[in-house]
Protein backbone atom coordinates (compact mmCIF):
# COMPACT_ATOMS: atom_id res chain seq x y z
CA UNK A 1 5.85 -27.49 -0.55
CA UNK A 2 6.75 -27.15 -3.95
CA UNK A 3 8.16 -23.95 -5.30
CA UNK A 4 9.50 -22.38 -8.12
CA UNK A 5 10.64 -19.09 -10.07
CA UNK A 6 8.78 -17.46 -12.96
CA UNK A 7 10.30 -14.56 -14.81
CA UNK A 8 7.25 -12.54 -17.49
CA UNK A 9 7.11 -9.58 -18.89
CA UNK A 10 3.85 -8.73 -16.47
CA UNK A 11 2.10 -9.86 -13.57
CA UNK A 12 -0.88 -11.63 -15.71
CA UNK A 13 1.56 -13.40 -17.73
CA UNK A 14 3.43 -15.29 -14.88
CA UNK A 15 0.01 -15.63 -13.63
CA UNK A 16 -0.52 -17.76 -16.45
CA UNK A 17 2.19 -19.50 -16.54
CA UNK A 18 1.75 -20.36 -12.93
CA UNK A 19 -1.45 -22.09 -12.86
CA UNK A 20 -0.49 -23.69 -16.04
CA UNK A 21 2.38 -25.01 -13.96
CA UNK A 22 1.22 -25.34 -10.60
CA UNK A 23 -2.41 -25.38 -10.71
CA UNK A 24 -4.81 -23.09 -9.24
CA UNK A 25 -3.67 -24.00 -5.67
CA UNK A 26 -0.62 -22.11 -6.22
CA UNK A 27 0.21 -19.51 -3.94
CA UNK A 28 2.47 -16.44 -4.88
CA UNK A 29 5.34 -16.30 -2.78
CA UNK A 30 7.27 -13.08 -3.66
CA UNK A 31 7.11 -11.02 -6.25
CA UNK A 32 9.49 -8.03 -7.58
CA UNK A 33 10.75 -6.13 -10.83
CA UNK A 34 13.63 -7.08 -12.10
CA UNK A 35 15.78 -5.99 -15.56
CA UNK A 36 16.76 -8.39 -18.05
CA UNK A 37 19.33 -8.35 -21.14
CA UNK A 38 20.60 -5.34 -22.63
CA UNK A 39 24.20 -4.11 -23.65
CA UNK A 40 26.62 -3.37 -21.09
CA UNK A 41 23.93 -2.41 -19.12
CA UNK A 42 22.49 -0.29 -21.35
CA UNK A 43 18.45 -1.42 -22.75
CA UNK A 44 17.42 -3.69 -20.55
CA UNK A 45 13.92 -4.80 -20.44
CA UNK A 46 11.72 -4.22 -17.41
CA UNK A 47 10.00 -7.92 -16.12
CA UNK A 48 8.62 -9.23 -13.17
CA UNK A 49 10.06 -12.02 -11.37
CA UNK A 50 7.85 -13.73 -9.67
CA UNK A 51 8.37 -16.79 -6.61
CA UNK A 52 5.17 -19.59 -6.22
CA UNK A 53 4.17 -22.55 -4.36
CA UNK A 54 2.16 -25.02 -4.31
CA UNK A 55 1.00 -27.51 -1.22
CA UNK A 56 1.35 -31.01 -3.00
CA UNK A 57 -1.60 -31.92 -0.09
CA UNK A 58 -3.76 -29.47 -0.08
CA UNK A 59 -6.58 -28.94 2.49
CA UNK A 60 -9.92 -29.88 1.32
CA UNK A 61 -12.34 -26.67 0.95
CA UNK A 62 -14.60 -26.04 3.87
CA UNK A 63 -17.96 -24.58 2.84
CA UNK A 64 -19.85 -22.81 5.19
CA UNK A 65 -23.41 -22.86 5.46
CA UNK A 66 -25.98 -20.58 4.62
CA UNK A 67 -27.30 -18.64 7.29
CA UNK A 68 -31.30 -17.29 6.98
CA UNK A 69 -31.35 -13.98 8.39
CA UNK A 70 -34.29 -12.95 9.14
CA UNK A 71 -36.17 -9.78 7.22
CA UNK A 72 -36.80 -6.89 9.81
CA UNK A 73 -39.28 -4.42 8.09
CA UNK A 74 -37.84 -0.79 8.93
CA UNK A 75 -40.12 2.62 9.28
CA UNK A 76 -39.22 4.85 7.06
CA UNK A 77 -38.80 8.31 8.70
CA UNK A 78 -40.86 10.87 8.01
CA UNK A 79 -39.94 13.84 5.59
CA UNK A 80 -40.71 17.50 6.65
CA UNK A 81 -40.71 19.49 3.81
CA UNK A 82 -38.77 22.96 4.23
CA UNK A 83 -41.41 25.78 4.20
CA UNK A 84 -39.07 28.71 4.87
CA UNK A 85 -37.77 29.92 1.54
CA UNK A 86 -35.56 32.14 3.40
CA UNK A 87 -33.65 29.11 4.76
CA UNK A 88 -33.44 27.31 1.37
CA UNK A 89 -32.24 30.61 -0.11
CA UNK A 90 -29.25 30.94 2.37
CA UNK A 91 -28.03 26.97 2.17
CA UNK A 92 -28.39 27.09 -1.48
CA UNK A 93 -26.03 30.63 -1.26
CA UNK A 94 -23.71 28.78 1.42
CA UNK A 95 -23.39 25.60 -0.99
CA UNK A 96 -22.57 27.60 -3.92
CA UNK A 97 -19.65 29.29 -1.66
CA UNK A 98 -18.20 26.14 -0.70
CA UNK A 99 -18.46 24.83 -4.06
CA UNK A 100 -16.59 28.04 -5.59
CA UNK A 101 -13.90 27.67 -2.73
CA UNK A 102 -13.36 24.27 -4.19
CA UNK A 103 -12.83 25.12 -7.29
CA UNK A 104 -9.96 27.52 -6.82
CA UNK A 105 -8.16 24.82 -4.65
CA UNK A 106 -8.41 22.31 -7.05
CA UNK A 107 -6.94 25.09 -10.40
CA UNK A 108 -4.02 25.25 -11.29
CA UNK A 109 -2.96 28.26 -13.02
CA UNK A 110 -0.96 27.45 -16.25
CA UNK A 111 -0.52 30.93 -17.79
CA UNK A 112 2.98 31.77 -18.72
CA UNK A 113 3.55 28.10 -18.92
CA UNK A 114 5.24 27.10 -22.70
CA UNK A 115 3.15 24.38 -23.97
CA UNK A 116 5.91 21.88 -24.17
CA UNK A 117 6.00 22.24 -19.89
CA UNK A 118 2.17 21.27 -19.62
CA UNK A 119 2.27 17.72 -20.08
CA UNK A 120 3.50 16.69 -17.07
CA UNK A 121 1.91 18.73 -14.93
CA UNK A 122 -1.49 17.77 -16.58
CA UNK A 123 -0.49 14.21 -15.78
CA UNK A 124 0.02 14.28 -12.03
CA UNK A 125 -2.86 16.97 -11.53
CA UNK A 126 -5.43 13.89 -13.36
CA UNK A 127 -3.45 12.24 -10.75
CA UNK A 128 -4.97 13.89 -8.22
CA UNK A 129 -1.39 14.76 -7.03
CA UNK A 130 -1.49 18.10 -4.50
CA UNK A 131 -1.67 21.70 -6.21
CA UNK A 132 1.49 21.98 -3.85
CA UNK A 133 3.33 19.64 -5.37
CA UNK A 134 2.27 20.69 -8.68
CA UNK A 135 3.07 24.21 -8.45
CA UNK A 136 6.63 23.33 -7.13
CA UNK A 137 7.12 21.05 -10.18
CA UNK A 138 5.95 23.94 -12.23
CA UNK A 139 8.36 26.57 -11.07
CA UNK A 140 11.67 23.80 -11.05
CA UNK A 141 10.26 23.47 -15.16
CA UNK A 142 10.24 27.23 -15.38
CA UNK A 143 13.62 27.49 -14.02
CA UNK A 144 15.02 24.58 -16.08
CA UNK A 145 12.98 26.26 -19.09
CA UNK A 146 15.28 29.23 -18.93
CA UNK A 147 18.66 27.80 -18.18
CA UNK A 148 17.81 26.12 -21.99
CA UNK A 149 17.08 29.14 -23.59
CA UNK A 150 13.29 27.58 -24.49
CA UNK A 151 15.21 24.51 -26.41
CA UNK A 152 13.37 21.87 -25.15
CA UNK A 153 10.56 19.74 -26.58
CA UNK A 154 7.36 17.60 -24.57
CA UNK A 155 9.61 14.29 -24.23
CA UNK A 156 12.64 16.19 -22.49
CA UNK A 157 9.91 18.09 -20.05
CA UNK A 158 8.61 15.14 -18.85
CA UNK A 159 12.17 13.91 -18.30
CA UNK A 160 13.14 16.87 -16.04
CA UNK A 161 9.69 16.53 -14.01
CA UNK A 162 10.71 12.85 -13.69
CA UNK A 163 14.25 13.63 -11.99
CA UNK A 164 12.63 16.62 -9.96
CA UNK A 165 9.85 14.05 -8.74
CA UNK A 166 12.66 11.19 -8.71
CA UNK A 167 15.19 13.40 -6.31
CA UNK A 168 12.09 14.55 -4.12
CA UNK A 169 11.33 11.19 -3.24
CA UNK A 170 14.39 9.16 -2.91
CA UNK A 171 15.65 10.03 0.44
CA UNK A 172 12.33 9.22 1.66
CA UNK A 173 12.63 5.45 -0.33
CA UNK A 174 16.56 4.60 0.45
CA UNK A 175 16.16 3.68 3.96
CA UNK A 176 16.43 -0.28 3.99
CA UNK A 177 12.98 -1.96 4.57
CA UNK A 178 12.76 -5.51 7.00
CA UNK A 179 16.62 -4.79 9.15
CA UNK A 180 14.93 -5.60 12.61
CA UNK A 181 14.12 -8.51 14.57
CA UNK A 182 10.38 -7.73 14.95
CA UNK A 183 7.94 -6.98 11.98
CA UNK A 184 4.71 -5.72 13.11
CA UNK A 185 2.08 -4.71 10.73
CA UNK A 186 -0.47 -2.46 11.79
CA UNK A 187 -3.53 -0.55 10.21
CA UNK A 188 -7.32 -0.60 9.56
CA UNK A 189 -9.92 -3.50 9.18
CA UNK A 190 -10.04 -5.20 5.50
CA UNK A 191 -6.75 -3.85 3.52
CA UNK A 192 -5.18 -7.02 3.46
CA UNK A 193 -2.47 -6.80 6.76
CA UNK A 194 -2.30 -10.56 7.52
CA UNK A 195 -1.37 -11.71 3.75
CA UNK A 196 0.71 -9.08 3.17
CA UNK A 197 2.71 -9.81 6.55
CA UNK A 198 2.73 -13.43 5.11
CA UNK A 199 3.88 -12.39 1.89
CA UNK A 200 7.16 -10.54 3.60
CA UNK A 201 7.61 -13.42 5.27
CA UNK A 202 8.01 -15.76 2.57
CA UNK A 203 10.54 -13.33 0.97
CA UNK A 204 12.67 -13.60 4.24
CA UNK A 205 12.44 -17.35 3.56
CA UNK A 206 12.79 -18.37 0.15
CA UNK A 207 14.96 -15.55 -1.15
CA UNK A 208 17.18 -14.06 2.13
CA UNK A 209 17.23 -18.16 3.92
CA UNK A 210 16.12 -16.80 7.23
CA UNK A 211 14.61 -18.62 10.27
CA UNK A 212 11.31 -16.64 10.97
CA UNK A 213 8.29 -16.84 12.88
CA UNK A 214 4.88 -15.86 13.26
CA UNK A 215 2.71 -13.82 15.92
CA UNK A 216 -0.74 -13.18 15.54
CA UNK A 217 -2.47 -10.89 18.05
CA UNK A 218 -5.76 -10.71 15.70
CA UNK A 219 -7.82 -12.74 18.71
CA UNK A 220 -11.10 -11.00 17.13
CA UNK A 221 -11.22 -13.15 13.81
CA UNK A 222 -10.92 -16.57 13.66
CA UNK A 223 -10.72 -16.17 9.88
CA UNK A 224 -7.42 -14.43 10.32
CA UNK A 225 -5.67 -16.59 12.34
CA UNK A 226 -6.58 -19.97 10.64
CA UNK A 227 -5.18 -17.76 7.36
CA UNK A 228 -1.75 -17.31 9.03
CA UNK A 229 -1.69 -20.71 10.17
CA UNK A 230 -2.37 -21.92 6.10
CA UNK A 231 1.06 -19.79 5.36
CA UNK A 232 2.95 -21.13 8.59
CA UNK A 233 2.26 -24.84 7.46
CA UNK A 234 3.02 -23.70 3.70
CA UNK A 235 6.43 -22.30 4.94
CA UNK A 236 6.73 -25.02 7.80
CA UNK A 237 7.01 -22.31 10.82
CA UNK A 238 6.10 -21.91 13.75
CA UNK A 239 2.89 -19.71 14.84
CA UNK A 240 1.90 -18.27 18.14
CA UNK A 241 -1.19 -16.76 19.20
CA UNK A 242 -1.51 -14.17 22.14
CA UNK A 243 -4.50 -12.90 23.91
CA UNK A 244 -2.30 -10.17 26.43
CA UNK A 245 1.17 -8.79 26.89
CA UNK A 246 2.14 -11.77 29.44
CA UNK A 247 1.68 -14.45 26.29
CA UNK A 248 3.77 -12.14 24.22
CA UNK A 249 6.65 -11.53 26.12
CA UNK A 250 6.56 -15.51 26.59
CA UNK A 251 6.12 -16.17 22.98
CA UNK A 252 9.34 -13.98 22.57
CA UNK A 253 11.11 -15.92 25.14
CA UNK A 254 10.22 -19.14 22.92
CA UNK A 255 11.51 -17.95 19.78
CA UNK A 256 14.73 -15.88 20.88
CA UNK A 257 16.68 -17.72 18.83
CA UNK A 258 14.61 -16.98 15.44
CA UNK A 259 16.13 -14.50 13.25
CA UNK A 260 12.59 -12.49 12.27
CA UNK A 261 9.44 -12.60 14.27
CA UNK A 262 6.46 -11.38 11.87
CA UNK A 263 3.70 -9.99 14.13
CA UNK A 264 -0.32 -9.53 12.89
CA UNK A 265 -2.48 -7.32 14.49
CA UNK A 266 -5.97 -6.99 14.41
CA UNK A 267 -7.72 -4.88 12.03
CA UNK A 268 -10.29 -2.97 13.96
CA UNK A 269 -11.74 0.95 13.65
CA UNK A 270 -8.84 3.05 13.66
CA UNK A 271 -11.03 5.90 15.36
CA UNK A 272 -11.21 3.81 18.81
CA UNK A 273 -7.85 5.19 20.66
CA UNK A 274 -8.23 2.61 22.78
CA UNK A 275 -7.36 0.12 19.61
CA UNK A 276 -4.20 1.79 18.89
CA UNK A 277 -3.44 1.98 22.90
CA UNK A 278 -3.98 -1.60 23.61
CA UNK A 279 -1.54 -2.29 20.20
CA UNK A 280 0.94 -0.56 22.32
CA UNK A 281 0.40 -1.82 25.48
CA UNK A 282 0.72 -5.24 23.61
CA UNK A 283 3.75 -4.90 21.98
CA UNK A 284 7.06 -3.13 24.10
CA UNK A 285 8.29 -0.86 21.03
CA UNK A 286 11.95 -0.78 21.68
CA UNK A 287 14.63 -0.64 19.30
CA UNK A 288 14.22 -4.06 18.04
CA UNK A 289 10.16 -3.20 16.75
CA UNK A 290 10.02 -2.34 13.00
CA UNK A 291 6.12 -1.46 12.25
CA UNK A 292 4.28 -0.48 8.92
CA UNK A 293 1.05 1.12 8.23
CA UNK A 294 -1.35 -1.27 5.74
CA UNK A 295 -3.96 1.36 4.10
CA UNK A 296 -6.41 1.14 0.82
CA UNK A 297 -5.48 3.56 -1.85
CA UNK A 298 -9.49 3.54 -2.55
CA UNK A 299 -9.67 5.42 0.92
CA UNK A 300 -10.39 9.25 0.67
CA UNK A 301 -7.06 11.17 1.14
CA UNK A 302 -8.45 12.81 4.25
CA UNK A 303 -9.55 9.31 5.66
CA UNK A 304 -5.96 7.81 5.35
CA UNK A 305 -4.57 11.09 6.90
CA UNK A 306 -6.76 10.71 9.98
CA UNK A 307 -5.26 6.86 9.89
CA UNK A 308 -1.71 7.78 9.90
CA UNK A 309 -2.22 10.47 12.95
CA UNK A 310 -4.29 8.14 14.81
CA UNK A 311 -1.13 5.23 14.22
CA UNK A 312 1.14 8.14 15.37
CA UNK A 313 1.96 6.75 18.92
CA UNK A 314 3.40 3.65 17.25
CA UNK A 315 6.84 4.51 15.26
CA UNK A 316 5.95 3.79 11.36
CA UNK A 317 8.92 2.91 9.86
CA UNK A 318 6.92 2.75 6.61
CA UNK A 319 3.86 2.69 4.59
CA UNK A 320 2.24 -0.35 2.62
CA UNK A 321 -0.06 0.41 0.30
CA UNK A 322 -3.13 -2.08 -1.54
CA UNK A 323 -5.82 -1.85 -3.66
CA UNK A 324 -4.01 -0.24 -6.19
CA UNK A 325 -5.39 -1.95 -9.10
CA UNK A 326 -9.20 -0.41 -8.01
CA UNK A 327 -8.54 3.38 -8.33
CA UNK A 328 -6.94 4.90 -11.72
CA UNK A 329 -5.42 7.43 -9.85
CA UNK A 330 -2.36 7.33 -7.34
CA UNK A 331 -1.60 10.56 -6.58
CA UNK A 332 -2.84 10.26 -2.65
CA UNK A 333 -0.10 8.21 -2.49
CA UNK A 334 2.62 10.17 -3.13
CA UNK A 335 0.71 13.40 -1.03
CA UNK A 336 0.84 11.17 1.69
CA UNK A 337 4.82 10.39 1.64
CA UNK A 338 5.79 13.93 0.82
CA UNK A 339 3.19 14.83 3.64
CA UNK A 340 4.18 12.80 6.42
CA UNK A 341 8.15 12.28 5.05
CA UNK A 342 7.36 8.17 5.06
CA UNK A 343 8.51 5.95 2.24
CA UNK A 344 6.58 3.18 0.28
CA UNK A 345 7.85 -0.10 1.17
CA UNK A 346 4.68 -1.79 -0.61
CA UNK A 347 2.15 -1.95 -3.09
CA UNK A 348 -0.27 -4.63 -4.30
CA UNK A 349 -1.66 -4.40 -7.85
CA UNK A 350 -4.29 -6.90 -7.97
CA UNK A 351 -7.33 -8.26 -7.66
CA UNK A 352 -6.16 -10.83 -5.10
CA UNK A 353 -3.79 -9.69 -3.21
CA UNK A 354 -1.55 -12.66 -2.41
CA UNK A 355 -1.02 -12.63 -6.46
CA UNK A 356 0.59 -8.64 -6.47
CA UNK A 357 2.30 -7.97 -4.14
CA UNK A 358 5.47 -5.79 -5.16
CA UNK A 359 8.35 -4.35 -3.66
CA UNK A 360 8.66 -0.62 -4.62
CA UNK A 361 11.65 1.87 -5.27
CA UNK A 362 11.44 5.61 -6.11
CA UNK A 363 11.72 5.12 -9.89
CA UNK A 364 8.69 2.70 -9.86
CA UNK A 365 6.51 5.31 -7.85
CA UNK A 366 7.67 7.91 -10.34
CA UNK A 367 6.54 5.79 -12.58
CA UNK A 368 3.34 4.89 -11.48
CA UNK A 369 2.68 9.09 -11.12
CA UNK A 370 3.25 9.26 -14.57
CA UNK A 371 1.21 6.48 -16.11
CA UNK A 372 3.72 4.17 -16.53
CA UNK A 373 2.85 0.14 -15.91
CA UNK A 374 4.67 -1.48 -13.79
């Protein structure tokens, strides 16, 4: 495999240079941010380094056929039109309480507030960042607002809510991502868990020089395995596939002396307990188990809460988030770490997610909050 280092000032730049390099066969490796130049340390320019491959034999493309399905004509059900006005009258009455109710939980009251204060708090309610979060934010401005006398203008209020957002978060982001011997990822069908498990992996590889393996207890799609297998032979590791807990605990047995073992899991409806008990019955979750939690940022907020309780009887260490590029707001994310007290270990910001996948501190997430690229 051939593979090299990129260094742009975005992602679609060192895309571009990549495939003017590599070809369009080329594979992204690893990607992060990374600060360039500047005067004793001062200035320096954000860019994103970026690590890609390329398989100088490449497989040749496989088309699948296609399949006729056949055309079943459907009944269309019957409508009964509603006759009682007295029933229309009391939904309409009970829709236009629930859609009052939502208003006032979704206002934010910003009398009192000076005008130079608003921005910010404008910015992460378009967000869709929780009126709890907002309203603390609000009264830490207030308070700040105060100590100064008023002598502030719009570009030093949007500092302040940065470092109030910035020291609310950091704890949660500090806690050193990949230290174990086991990385499971775990979450819902089609949010890209088996390429970003492959992605980590080639990190641990190209950049850290450890001896890794994969795991792939996805049995359910053939698609998903033969994927892992594509990165395996790209990263020349070895791959083993279990169907129960006895061809685990041997596959462990075989690779004891490997310094990470990445393990995939099938993606399968996060509502069926019994999917979430059979993970565990699976996988012995001792001390040695780090897991994360792949979701969709295009998921309702409610939706990826119900996720995270239903993964609750396997220890999260983290979150991974993807899709980011397909929503224009971001706030859900954040809710969901100050929420649940999890940190953001990924994110991917593209299209195709093997191309954007980034490693995130609490400075970037501020960022992102605040309309910043990244």
């Amino acid at each position: 495999m051939k593979v090299k280092k990129y260094q742009a000032s975005s992602m679609q730049e060192a895309m571009k240079k990549i495939r003017a390099d590599l070809g369009k066969q080329a594979v992204i490796l690893q990607s992060k941010t990374v600060y360039t130049g500047g005067f004793f340390g001062l200035f320096k320019k954000k860019a994103i380094e970026v690590v890609a491959g390329v398989d100088p034999n490449p497989r040749p493309e496989v088309k699948e056929k296609p399949r006729i399905v056949p055309m079943i004509e459907k009944t269309q059900p019957a409508v009964t039109p509603i006759n009682n006005a007295e029933v229309l009258a009391k939904e309409v009455k009970e829709l236009k309480k629930i859609l009052e109710q939502y208003s006032r939980n979704n206002k934010i009251s910003l009398e009192g507030v000076p005008e130079e204060l608003k921005s910010p708090l404008v910015t992460l309610k378009e967000q869709e960042v929780s009126n709890d979060l907002i309203m603390e934010l609000k009264q830490a401005l207030l308070s700040k607002w105060k100590d100064s006398k008023g002598h502030v203008d719009q570009q030093e209020a949007l500092i302040w809510a940065k470092e109030w957002l910035l020291n609310k978060i950091k704890p949660l982001q500090e806690k050193t991502s990949q230290k174990k011997k086991y990385i499971n990822i775990v979450g819902p069908t089609g949010v890209g868990k088996t390429t970003t498990l492959a992605k980590m992996a080639a990190d641990s590889v190209l950049e850290k020089g450890k001896k890794i393996a994969f795991i792939s207890t996805d049995t359910y799609r053939i698609a998903a395995i033969n994927q892992l297998k594509t990165y395996a032979d790209l990263l020349k590791v070895p791959m083993h596939v279990v169907y129960k807990a006895e061809d685990f605990t041997e596959a462990i047995k075989q690779l004891e002396d490997y310094d990470i073992i990445y393990i995939d899991t099938a993606g399968r409806n996060y509502r069926d307990e019994r999917y979430v008990k059979e993970l565990k019955s699976m996988i012995s979750f001792e001390e040695e188990v780090e897991s994360y939690l792949v979701m969709a940022l295009t998921s309702k907020e409610n939706d990826l809460k119900e996720i995270i309780n239903k993964f609750s009887l396997i220890p999260i260490e983290k979150f991974i988030f993807t899709k980011m590029d397909e929503t224009k707001t971001h706030g859900t994310l954040l809710n969901l770490m100050c929420h649940f007290q999890k940190g953001v270990a990924f994110i991917t910001n593209g299209q195709n997610v093997p191309d954007d996948l980034m490693e995130v501190d609490a400075e970037t997430i501020v960022d992102i909050m605040f309309g910043e690229n990244v």
